[in-house]
N, C-alpha and C. Protein backbone atom coordinates (compact mmCIF):
# COMPACT_ATOMS: atom_id res chain seq x y z
N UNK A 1 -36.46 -18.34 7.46
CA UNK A 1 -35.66 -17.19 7.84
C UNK A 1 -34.27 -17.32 7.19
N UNK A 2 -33.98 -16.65 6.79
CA UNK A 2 -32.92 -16.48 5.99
C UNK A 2 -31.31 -16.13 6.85
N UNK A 3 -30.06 -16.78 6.12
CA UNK A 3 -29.04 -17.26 7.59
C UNK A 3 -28.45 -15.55 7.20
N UNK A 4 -27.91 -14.95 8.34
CA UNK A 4 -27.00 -13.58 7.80
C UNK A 4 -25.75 -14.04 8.77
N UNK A 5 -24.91 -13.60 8.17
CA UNK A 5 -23.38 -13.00 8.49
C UNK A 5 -22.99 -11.73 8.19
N UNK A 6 -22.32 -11.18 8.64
CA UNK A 6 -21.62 -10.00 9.37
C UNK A 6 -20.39 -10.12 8.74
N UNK A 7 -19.63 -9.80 7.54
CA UNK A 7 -18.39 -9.98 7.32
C UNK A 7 -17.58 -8.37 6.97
N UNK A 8 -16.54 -8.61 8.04
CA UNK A 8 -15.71 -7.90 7.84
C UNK A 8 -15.32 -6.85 6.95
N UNK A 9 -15.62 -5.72 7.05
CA UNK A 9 -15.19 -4.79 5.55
C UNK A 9 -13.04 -4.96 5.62
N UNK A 10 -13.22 -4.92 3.85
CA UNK A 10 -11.65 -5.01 3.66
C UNK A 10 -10.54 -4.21 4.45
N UNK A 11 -9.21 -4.11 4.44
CA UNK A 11 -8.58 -3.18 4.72
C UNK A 11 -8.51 -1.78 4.36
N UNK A 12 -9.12 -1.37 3.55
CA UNK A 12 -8.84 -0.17 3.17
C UNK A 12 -9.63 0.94 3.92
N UNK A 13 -10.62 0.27 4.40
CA UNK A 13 -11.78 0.81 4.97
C UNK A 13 -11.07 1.68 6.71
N UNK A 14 -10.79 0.67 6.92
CA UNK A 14 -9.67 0.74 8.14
C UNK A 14 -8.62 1.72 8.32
N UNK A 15 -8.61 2.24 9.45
CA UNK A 15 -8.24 3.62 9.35
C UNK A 15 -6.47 3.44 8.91
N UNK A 16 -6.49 5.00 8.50
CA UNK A 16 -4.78 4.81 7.97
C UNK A 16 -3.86 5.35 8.78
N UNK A 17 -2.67 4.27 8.84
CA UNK A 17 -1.82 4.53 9.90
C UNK A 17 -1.00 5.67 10.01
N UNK A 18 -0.61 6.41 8.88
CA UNK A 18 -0.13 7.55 8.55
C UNK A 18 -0.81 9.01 9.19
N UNK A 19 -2.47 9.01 9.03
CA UNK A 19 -2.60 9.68 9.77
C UNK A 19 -2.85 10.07 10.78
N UNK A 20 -2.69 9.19 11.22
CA UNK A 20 -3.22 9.28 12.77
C UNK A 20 -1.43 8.58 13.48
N UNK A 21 -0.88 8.93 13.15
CA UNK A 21 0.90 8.58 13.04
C UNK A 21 1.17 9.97 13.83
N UNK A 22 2.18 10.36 15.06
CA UNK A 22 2.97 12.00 15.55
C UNK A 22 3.98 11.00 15.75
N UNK A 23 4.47 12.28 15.52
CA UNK A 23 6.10 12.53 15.28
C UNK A 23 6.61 13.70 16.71
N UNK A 24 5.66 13.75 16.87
CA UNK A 24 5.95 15.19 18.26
C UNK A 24 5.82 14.15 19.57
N UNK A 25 5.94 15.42 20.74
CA UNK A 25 6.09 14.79 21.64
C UNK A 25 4.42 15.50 22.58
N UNK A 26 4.45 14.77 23.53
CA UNK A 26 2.44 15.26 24.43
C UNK A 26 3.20 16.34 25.71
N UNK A 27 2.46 17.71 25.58
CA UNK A 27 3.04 18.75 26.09
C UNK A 27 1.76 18.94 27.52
N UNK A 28 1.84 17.97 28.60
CA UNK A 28 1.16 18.33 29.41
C UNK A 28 0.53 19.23 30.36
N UNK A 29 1.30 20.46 30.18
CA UNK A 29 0.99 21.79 30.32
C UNK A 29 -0.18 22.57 29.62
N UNK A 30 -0.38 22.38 28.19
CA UNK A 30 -1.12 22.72 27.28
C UNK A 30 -2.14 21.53 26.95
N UNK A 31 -1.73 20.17 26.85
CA UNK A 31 -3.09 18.85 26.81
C UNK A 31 -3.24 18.47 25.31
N UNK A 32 -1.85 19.03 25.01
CA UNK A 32 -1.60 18.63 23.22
C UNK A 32 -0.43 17.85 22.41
N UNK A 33 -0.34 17.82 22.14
CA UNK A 33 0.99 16.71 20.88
C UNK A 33 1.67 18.31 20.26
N UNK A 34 2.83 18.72 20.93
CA UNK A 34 3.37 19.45 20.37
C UNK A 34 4.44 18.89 18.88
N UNK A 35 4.84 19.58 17.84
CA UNK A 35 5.01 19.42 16.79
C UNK A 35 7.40 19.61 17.40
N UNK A 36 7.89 18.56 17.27
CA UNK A 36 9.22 18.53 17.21
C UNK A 36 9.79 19.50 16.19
N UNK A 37 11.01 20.54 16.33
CA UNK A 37 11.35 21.19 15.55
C UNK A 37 11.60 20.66 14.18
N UNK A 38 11.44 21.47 12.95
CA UNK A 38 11.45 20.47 12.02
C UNK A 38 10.36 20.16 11.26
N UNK A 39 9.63 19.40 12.11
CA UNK A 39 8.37 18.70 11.77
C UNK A 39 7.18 19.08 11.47
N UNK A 40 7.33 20.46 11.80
CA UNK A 40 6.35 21.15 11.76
C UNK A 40 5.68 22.18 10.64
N UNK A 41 6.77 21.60 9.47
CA UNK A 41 6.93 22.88 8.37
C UNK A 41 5.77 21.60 7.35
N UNK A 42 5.01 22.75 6.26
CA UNK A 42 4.28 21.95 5.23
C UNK A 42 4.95 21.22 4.33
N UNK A 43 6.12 20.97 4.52
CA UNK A 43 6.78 20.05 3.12
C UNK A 43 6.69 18.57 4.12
N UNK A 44 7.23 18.66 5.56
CA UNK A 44 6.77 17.69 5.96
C UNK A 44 5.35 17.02 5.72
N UNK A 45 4.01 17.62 6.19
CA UNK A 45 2.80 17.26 5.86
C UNK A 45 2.73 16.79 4.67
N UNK A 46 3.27 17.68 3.46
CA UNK A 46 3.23 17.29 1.77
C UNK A 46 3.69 16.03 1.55
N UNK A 47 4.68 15.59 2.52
CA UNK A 47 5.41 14.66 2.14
C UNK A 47 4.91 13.05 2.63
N UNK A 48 4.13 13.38 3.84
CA UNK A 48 2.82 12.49 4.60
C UNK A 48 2.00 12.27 3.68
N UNK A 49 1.00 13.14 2.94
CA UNK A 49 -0.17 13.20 2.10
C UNK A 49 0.11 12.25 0.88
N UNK A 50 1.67 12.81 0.32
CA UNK A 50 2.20 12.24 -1.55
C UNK A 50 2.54 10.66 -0.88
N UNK A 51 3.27 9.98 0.25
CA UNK A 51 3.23 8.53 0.56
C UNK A 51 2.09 7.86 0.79
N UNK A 52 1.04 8.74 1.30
CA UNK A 52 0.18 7.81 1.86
C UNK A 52 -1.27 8.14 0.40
N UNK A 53 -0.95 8.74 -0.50
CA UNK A 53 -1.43 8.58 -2.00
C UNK A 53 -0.69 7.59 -3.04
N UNK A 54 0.38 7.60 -2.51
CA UNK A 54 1.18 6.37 -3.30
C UNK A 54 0.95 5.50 -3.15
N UNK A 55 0.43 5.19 -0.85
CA UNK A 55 0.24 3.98 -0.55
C UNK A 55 -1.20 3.77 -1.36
N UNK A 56 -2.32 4.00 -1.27
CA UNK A 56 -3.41 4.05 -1.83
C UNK A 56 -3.45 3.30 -2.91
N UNK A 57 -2.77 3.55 -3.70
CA UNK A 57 -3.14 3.55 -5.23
C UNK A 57 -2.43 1.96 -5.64
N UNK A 58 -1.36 1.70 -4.73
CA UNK A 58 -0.33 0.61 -5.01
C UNK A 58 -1.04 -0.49 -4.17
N UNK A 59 -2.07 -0.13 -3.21
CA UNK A 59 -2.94 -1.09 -2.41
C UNK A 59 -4.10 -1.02 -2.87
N UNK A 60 -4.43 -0.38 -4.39
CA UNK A 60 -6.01 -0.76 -4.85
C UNK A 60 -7.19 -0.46 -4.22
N UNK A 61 -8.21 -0.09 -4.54
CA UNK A 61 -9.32 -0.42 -3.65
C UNK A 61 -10.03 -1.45 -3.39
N UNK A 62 -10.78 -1.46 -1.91
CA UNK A 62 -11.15 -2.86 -2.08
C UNK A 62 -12.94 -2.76 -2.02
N UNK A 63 -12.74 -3.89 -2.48
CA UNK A 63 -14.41 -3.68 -3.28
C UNK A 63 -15.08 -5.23 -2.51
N UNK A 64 -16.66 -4.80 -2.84
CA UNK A 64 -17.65 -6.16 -2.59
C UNK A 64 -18.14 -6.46 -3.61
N UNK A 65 -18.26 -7.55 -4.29
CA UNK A 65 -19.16 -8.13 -5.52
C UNK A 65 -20.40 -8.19 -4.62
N UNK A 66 -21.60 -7.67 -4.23
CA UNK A 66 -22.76 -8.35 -4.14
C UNK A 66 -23.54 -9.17 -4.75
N UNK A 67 -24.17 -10.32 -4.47
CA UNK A 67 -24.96 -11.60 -4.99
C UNK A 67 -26.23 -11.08 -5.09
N UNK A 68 -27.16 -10.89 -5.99
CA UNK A 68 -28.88 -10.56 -5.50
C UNK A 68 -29.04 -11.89 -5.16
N UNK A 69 -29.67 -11.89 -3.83
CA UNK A 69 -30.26 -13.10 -2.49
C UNK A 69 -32.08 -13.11 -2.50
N UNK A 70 -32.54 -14.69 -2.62
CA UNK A 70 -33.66 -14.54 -2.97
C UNK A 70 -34.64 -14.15 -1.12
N UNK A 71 -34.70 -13.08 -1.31
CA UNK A 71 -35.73 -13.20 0.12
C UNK A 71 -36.52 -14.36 1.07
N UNK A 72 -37.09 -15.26 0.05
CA UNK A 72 -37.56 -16.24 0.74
C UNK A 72 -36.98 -17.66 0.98
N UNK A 73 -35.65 -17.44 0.67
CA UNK A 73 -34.04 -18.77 0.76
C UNK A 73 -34.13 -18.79 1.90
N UNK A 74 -33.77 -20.28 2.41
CA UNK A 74 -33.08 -19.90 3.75
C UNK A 74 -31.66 -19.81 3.28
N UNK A 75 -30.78 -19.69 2.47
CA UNK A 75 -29.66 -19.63 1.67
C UNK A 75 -29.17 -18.48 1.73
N UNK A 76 -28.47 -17.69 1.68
CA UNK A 76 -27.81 -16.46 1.52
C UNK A 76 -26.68 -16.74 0.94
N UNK A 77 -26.34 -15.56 -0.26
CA UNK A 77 -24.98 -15.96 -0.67
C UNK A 77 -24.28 -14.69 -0.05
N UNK A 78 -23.15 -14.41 0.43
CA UNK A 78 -22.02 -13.54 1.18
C UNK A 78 -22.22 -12.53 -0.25
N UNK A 79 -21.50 -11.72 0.02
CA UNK A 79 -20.95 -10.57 -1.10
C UNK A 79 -19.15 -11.10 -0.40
N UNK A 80 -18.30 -11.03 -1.75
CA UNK A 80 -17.31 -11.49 -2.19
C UNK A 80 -16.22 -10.05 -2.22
N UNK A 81 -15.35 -10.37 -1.22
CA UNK A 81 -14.44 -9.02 -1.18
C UNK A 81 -13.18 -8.79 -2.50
N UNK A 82 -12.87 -8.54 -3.23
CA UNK A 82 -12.17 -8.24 -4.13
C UNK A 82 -11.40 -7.03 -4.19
N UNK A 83 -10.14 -6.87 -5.07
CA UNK A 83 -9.18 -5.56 -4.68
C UNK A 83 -9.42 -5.12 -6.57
N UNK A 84 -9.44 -3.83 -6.41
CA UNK A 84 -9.65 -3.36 -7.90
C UNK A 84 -8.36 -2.30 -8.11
N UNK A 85 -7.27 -2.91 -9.17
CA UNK A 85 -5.71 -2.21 -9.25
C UNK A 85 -6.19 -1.23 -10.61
N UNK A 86 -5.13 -0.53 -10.24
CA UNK A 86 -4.88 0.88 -11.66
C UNK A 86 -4.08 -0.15 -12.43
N UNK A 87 -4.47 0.25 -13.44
CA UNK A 87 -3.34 -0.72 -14.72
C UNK A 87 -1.86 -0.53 -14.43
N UNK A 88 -2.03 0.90 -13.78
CA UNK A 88 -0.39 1.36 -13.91
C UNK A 88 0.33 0.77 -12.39
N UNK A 89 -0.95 0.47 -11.51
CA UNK A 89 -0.04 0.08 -9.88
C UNK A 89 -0.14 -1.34 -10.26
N UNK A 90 -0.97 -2.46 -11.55
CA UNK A 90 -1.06 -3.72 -11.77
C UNK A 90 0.67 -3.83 -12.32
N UNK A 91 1.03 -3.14 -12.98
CA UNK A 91 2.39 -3.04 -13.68
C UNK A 91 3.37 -2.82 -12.66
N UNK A 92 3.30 -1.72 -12.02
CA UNK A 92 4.38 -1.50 -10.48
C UNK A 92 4.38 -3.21 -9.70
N UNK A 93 2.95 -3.54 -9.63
CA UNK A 93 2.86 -5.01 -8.74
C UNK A 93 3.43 -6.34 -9.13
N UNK A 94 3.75 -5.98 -10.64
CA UNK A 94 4.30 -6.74 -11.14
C UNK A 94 6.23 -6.94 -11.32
N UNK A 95 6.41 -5.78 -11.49
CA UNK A 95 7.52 -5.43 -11.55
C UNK A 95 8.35 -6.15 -10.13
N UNK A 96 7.49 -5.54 -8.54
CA UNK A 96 8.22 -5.72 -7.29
C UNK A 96 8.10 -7.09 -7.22
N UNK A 97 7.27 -7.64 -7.65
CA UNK A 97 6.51 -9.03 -7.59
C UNK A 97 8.07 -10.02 -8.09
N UNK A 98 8.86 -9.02 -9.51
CA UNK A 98 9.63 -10.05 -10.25
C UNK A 98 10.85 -9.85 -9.55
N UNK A 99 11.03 -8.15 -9.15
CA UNK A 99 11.99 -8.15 -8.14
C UNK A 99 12.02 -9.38 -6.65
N UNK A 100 11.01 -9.09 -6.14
CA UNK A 100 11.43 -9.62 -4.65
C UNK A 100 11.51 -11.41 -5.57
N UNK A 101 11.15 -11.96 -5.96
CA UNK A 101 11.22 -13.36 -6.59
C UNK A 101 12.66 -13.53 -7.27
N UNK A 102 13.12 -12.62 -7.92
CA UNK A 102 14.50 -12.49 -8.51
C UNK A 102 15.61 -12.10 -8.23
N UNK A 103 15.57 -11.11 -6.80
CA UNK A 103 16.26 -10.28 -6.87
C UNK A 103 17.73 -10.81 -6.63
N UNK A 104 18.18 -12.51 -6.73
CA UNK A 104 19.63 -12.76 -6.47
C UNK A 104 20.23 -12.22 -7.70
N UNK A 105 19.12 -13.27 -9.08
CA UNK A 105 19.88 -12.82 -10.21
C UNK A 105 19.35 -11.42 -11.06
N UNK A 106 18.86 -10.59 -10.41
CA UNK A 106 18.89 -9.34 -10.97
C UNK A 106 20.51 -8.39 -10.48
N UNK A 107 20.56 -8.81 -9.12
CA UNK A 107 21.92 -7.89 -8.95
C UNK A 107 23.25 -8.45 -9.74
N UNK A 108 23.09 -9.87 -9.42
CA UNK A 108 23.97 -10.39 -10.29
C UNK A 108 24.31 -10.15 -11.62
N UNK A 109 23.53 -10.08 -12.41
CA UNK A 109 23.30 -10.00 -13.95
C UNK A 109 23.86 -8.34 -13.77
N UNK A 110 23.48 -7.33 -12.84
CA UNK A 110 23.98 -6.02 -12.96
C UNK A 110 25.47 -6.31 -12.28
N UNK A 111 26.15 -6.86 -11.39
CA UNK A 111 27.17 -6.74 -10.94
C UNK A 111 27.81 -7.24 -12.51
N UNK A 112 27.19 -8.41 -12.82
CA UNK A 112 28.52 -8.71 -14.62
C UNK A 112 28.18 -7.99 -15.48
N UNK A 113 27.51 -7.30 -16.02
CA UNK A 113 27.31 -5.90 -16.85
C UNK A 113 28.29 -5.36 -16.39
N UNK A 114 28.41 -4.47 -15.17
CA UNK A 114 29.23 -3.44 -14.87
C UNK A 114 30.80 -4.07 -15.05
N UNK A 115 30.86 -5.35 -14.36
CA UNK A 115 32.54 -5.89 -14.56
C UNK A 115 32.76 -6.01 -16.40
N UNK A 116 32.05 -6.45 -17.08
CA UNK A 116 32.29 -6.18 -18.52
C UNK A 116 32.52 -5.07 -18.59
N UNK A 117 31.55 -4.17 -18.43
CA UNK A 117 32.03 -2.72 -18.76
C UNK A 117 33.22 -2.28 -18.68
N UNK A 118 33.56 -2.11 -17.13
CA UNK A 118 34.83 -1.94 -16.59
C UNK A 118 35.87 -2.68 -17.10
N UNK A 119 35.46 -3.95 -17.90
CA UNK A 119 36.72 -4.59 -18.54
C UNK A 119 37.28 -3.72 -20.08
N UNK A 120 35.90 -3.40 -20.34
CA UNK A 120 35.89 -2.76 -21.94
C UNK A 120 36.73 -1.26 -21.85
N UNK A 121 36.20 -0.86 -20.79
CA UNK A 121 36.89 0.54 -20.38
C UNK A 121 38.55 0.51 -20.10
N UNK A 122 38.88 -0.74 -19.52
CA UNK A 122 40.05 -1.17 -19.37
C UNK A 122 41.08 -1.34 -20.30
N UNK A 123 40.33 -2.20 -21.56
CA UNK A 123 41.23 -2.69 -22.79
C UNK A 123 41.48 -1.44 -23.50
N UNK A 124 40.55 -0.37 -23.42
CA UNK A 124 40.36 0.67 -24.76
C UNK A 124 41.78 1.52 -24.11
């Protein structure tokens, strides 16, 4: 008999916090989530939908490698969870990646740019 496990599907699968996210307040009279002034207009919603497509894309999808498993093993191999990036959110991941790792001497290096500048602007 062959061993099975039950493993976990990735995060993505998992519901998203955005939508299922109010911003209103629960109107017990009526038995609903009324919408706060404001909040209620479509640029708000638009503006829910375009973050939580940004979030998406910058969190990859997540994927299973499946193993073909020989039926009569008692062996099983798992399927292997993996994240599959856009070239262009692999480049964004990289970028924040050099930021949050750098970011003393990135401001730095911009704070003495600007004081040069301001010196050059000074002498002229």
């Amino acid at each position: 008999m062959p061993i099975m496990i039950i493993l976990m599907t990735s995060p993505s699968c998992w519901f998203d916090e955005i939508d299922n996210f109010h911003h209103g307040t629960f109107d017990a009279v009526r038995g609903y989530f009324a919408a706060p002034v404001g909040r209620g207009s479509p640029f708000h919603s638009l503006g829910i939908i375009v973050f939580s497509r940004i979030k998406r894309w910058y969190d990859g999808e997540s994927k299973l490698h499946v193993f073909e498993n020989d039926p009569a093993s008692l062996i099983a191999i798992m399927p292997l969870p993996y994240t599959k990036y856009h070239w262009s959110a692999k480049i964004a991941r990289a970028i924040v990646g050099f930021y949050l790792r750098h970011w003393q001497w990135v401001w730095s290096t911009i704070i003495a740019i600007l004081g040069l500048y301001i010196a050059v602007l000074a002498l002229k």
